[in-house]
C-alpha atoms as a PDB file:
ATOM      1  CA  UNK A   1     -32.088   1.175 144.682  1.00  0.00           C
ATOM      2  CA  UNK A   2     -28.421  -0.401 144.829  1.00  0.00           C
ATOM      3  CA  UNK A   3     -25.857   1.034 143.127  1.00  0.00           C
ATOM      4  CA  UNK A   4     -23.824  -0.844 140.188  1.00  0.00           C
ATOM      5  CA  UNK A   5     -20.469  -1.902 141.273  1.00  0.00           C
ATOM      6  CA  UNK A   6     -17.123   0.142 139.996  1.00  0.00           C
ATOM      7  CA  UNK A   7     -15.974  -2.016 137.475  1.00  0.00           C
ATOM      8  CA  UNK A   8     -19.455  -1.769 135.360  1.00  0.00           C
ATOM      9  CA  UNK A   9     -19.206   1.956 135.637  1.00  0.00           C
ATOM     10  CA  UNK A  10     -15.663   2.491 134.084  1.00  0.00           C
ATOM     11  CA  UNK A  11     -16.685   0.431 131.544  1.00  0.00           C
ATOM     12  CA  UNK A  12     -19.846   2.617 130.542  1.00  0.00           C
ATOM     13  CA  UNK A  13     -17.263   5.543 131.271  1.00  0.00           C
ATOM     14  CA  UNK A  14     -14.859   4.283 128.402  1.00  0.00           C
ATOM     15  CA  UNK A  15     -17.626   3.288 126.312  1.00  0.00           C
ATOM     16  CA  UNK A  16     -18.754   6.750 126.309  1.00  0.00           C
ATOM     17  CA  UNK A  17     -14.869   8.276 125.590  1.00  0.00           C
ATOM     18  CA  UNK A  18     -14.574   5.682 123.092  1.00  0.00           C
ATOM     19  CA  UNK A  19     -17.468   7.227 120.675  1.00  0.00           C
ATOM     20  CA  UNK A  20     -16.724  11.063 121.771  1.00  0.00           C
ATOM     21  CA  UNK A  21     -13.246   9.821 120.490  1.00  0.00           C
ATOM     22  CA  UNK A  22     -14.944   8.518 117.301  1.00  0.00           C
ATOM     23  CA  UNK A  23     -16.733  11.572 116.858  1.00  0.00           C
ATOM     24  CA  UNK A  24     -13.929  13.785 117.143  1.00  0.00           C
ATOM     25  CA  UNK A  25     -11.563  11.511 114.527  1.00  0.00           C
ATOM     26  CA  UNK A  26     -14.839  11.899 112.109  1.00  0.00           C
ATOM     27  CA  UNK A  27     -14.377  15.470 112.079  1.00  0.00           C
ATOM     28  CA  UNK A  28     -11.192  15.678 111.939  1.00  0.00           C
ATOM     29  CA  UNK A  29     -11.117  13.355 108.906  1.00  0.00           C
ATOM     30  CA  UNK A  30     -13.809  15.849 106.705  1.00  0.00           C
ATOM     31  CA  UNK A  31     -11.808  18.735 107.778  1.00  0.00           C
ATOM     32  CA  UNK A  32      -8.516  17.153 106.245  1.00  0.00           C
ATOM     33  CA  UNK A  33     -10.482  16.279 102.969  1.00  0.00           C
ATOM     34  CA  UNK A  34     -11.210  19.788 102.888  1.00  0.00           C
ATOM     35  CA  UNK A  35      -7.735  20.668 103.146  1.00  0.00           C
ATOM     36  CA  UNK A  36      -6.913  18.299 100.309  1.00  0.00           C
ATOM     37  CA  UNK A  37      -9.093  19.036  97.916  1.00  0.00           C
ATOM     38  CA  UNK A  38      -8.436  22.850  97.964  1.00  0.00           C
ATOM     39  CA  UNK A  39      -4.340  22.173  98.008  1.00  0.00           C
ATOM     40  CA  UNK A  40      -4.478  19.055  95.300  1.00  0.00           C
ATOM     41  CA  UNK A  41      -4.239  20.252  91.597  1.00  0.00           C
ATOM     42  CA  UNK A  42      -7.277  20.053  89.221  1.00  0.00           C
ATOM     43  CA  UNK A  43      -6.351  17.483  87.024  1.00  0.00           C
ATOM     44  CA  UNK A  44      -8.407  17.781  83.417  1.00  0.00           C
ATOM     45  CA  UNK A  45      -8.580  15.036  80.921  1.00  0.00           C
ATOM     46  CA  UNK A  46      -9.482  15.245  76.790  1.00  0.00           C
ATOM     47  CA  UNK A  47     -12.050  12.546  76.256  1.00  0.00           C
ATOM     48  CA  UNK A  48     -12.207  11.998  72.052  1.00  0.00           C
ATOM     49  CA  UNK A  49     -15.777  12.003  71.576  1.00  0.00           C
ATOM     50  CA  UNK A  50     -16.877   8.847  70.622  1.00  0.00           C
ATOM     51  CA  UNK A  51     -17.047   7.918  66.842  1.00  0.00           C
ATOM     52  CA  UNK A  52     -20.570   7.630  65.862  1.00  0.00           C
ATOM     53  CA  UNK A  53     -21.739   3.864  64.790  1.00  0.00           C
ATOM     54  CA  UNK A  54     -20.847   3.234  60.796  1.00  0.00           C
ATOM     55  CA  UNK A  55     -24.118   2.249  59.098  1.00  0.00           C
ATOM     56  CA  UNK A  56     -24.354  -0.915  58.486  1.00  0.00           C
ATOM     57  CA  UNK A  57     -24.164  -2.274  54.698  1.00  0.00           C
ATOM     58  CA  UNK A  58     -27.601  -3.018  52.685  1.00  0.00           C
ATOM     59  CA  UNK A  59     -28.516  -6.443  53.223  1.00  0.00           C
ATOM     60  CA  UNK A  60     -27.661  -8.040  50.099  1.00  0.00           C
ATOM     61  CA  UNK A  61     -30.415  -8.377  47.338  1.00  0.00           C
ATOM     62  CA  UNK A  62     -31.473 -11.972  46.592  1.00  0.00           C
ATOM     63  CA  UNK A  63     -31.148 -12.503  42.769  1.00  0.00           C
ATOM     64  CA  UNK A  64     -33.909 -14.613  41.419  1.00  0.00           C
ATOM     65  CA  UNK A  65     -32.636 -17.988  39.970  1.00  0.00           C
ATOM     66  CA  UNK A  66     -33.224 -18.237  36.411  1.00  0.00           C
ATOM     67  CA  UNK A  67     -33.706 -21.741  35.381  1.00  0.00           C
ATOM     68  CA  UNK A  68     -32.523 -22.627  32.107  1.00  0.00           C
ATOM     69  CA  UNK A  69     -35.676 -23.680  29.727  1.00  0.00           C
ATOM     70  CA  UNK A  70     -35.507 -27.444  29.520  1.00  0.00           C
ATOM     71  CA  UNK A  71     -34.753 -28.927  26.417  1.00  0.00           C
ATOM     72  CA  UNK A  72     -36.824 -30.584  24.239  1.00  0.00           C
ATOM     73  CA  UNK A  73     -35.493 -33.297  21.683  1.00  0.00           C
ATOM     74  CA  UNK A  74     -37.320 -33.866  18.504  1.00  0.00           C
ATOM     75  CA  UNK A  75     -36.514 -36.592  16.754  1.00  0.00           C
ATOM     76  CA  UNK A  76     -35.994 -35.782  12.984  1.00  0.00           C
ATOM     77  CA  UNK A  77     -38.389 -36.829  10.614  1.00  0.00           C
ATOM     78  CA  UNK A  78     -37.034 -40.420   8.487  1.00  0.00           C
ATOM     79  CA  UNK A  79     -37.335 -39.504   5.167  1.00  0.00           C
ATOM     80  CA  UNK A  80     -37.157 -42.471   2.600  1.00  0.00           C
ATOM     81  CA  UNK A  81     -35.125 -42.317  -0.417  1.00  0.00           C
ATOM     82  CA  UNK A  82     -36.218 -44.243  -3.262  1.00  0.00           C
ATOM     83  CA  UNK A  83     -33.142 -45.878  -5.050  1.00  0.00           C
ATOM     84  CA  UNK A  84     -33.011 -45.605  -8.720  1.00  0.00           C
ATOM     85  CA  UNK A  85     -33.436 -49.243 -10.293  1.00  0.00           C
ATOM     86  CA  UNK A  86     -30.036 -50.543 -11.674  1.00  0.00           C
ATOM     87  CA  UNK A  87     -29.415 -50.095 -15.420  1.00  0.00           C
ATOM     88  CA  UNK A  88     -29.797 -52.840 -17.814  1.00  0.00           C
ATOM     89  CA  UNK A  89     -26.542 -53.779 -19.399  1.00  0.00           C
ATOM     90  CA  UNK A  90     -26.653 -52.338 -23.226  1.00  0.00           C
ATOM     91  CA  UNK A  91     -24.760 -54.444 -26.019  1.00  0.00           C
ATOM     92  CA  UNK A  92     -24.153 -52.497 -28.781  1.00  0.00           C
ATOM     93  CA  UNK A  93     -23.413 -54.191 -32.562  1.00  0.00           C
ATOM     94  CA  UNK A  94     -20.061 -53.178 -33.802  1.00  0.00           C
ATOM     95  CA  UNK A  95     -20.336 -52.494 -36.853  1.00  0.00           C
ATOM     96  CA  UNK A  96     -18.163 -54.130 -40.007  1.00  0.00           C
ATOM     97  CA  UNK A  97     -15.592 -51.526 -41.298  1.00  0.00           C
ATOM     98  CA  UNK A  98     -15.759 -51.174 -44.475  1.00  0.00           C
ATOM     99  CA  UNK A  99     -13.088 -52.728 -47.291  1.00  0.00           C
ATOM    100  CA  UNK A 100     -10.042 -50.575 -47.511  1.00  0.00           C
ATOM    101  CA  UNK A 101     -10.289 -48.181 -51.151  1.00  0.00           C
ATOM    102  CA  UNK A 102      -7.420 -49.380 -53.663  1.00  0.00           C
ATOM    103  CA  UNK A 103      -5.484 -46.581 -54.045  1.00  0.00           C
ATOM    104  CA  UNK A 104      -5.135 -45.456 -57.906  1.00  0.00           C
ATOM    105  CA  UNK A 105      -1.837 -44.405 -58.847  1.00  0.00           C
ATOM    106  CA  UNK A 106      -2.532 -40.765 -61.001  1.00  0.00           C
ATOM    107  CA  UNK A 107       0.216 -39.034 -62.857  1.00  0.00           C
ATOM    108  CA  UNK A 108       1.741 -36.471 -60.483  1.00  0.00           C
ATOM    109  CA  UNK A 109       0.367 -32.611 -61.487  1.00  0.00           C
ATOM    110  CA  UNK A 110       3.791 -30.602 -62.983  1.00  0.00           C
ATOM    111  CA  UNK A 111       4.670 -27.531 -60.837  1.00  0.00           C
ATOM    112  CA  UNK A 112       5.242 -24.581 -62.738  1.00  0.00           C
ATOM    113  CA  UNK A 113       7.508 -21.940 -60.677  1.00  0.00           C
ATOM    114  CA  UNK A 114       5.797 -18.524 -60.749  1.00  0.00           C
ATOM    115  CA  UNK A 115       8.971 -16.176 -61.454  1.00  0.00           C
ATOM    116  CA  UNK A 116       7.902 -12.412 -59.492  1.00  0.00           C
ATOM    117  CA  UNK A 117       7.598  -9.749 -61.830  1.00  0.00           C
ATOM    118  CA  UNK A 118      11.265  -7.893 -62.172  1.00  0.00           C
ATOM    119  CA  UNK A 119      11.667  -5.162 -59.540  1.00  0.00           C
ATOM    120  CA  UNK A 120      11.284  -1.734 -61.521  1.00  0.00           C
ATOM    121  CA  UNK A 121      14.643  -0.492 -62.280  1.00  0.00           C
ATOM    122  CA  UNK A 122      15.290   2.804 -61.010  1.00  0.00           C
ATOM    123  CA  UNK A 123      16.960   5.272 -63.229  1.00  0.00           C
ATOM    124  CA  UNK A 124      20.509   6.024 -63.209  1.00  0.00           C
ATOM    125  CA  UNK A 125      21.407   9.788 -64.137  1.00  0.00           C
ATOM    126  CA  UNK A 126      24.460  11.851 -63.696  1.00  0.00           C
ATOM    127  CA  UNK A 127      24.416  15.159 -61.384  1.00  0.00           C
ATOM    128  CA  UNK A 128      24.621  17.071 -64.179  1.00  0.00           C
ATOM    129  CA  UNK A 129      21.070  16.099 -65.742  1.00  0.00           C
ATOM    130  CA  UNK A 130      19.445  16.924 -61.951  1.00  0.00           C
ATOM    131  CA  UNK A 131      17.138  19.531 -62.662  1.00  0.00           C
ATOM    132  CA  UNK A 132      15.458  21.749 -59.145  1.00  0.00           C
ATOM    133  CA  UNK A 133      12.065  23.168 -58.433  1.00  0.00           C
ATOM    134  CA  UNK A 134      13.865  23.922 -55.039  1.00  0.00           C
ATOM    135  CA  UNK A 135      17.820  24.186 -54.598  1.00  0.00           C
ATOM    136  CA  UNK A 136      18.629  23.000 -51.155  1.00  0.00           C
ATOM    137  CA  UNK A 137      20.145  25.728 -48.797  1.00  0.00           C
ATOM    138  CA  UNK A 138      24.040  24.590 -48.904  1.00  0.00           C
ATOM    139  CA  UNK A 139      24.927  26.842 -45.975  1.00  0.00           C
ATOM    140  CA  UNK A 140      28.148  26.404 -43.893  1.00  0.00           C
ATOM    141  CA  UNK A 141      27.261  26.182 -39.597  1.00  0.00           C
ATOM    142  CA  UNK A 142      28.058  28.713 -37.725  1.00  0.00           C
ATOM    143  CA  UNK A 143      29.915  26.481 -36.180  1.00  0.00           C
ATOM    144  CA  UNK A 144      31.757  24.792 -38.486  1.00  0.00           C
ATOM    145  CA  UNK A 145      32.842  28.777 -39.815  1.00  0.00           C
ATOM    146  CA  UNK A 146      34.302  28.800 -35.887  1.00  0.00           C
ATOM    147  CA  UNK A 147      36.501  25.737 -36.521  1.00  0.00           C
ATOM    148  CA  UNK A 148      37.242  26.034 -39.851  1.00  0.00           C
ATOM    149  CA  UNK A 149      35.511  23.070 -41.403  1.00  0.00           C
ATOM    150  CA  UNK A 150      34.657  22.771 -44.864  1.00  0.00           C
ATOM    151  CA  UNK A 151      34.369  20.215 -48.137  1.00  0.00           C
ATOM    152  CA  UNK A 152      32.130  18.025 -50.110  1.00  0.00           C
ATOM    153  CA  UNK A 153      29.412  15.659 -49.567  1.00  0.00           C
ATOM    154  CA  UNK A 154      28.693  13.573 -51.112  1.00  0.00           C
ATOM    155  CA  UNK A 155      24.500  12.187 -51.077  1.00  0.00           C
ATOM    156  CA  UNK A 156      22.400   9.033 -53.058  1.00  0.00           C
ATOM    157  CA  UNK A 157      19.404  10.599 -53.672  1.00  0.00           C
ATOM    158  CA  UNK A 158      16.177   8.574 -54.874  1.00  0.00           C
ATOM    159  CA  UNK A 159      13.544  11.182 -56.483  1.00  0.00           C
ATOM    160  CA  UNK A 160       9.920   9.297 -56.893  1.00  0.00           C
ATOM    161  CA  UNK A 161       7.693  10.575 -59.855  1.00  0.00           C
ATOM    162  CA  UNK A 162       6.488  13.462 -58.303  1.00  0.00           C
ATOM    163  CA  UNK A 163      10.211  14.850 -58.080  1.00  0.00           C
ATOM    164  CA  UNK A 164      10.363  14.470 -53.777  1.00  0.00           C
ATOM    165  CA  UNK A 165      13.214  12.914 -52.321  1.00  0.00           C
ATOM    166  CA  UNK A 166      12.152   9.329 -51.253  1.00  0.00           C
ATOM    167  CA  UNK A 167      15.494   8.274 -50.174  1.00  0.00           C
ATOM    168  CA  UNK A 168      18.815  10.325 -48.702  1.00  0.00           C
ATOM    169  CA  UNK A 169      22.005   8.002 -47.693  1.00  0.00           C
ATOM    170  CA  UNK A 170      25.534   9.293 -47.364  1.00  0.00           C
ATOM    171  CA  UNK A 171      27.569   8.095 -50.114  1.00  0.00           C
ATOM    172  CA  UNK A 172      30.999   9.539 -49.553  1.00  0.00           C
ATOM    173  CA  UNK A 173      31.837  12.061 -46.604  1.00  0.00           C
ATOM    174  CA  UNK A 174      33.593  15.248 -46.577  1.00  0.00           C
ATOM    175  CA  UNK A 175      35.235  14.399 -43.441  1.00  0.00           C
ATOM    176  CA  UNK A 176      33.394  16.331 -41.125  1.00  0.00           C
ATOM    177  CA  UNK A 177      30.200  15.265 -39.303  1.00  0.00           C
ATOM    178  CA  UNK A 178      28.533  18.466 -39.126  1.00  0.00           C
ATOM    179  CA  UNK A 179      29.191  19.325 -42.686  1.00  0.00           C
ATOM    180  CA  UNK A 180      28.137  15.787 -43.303  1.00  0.00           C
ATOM    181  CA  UNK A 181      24.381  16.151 -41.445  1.00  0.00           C
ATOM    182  CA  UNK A 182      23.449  19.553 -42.385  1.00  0.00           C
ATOM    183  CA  UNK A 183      23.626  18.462 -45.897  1.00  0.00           C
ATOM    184  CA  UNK A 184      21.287  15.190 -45.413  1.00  0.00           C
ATOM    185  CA  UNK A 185      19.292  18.062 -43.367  1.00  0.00           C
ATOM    186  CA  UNK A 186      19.693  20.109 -46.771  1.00  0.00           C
ATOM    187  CA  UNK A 187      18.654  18.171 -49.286  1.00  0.00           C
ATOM    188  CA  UNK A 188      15.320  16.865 -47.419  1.00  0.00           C
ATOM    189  CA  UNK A 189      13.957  20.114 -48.421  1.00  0.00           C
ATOM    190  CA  UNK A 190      15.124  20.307 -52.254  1.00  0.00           C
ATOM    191  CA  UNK A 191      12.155  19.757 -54.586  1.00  0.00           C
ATOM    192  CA  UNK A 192      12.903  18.583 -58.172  1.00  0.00           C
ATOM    193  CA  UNK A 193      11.711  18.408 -61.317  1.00  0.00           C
ATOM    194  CA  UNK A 194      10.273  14.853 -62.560  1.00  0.00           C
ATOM    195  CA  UNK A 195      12.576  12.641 -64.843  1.00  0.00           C
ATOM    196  CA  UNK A 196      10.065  12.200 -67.855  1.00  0.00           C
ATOM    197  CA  UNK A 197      11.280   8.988 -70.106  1.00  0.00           C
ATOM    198  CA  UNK A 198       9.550   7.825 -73.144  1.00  0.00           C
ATOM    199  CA  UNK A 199       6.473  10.586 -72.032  1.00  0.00           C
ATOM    200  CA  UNK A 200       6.342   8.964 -68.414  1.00  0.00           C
ATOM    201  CA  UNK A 201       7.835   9.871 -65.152  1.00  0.00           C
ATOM    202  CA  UNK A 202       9.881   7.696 -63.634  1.00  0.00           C
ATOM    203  CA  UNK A 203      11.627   7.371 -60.181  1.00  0.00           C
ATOM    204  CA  UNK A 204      15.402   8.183 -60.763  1.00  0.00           C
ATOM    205  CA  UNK A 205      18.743   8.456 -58.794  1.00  0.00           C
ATOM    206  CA  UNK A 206      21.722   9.932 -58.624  1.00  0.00           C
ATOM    207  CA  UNK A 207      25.015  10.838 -56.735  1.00  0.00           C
ATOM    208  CA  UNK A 208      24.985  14.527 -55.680  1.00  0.00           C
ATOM    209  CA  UNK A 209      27.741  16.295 -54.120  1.00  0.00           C
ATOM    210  CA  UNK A 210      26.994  19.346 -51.759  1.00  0.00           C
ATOM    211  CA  UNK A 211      29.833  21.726 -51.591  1.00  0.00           C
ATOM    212  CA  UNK A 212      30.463  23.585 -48.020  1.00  0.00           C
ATOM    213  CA  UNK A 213      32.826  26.488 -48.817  1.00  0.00           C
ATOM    214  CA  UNK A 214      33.682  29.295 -46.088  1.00  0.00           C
ATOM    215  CA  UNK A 215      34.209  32.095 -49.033  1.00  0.00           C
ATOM    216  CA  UNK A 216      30.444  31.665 -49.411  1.00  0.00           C
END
């Protein structure tokens, strides 16, 4: 056999370095990611869990269309109304009036006057004639004994049959108002005895005077 020429075999040579070159950079290379990964720092990182899926809404219920009822139109019934015949025109007879009365001329009736009976005259008497059943109480107020008050009053006094006052005015005044009501307040309470006149008794009246004195 002939041998292969110099050239050819240098190149087979550096072939041959050129991969045991290769092989020895592979190594190397894993041995320095070794290195790395027991030098370089363990970095950790928080992952938030993911949120879990929202449920989804209820599909919407379909509400059934109501449909309005339709309608119907009824004509209303025609009802006739009967009209009421027009009335007959009524001539009514008016009657004659009758002839006026002639007035007769009478002789007017006379008018007597009807005079009222008199008013019963009531008997005048004079103090001195009064006669009691009951004196009235002619006692001076405590009061007017204070101030000092005293004189006469004088009192119109109607008696009726029965011999009760019917009627007490002041008819002359002693000058004092107390004395003056205490004997109207007095004499309301005197009783006396009936005026008799021709057998009858009669209403009578007189002037009284009521004495106030302190001494008393």
């Amino acid at each position: 056999m002939s041998r292969p020429p110099a050239g050819r075999r240098l190149l087979l040579a550096g072939i041959v370095g050129l991969h045991l070159l290769l092989l020895w950079g592979l190594s190397q290379v894993q041995d320095v990611r070794r290195a790395v990964a027991r030098v370089a720092p363990v970095v950790v990182r928080l992952v938030a869990p993911a949120e879990p899926p929202k449920p989804l809404p209820p599909p919407p219920v379909a509400m059934p269309q109501l449909k309005a009822p339709a309608l119907t139109m009824i004509d209303p019934p025609l009802i006739a109304v009967a009209t009421a015949p027009a009335p007959s025109p009524v001539f009514a007879a008016i009657p004659t009036p009758p002839p006026a009365p002639v007035p007769v001329q009478t002789s007017p009736t006379p008018v007597i006057p009807v005079t009222p009976p008199p008013a019963p005259q009531i008997k005048q008497i004079p103090a001195s004639a009064v006669r009691y059943l009951k004196e009235p109480r002619t006692a001076v107020p405590l009061m007017s004994r204070r101030l000092r008050e005293s004189g006469i009053v004088h009192l119109r006094i109607v008696v009726d049959v029965r011999g009760q006052p019917r009627e007490i005015t002041l008819a002359k005044s002693s000058g004092f108002a107390r004395l003056d009501e205490q004997a109207l307040q007095d004499m309301r309470a005197a009783r006396f005895v009936p005026y008799m006149e021709n057998g009858q008794a009669v209403e009578w009246e007189v002037i009284a005077p009521v004495s106030y004195e302190l001494d008393r």
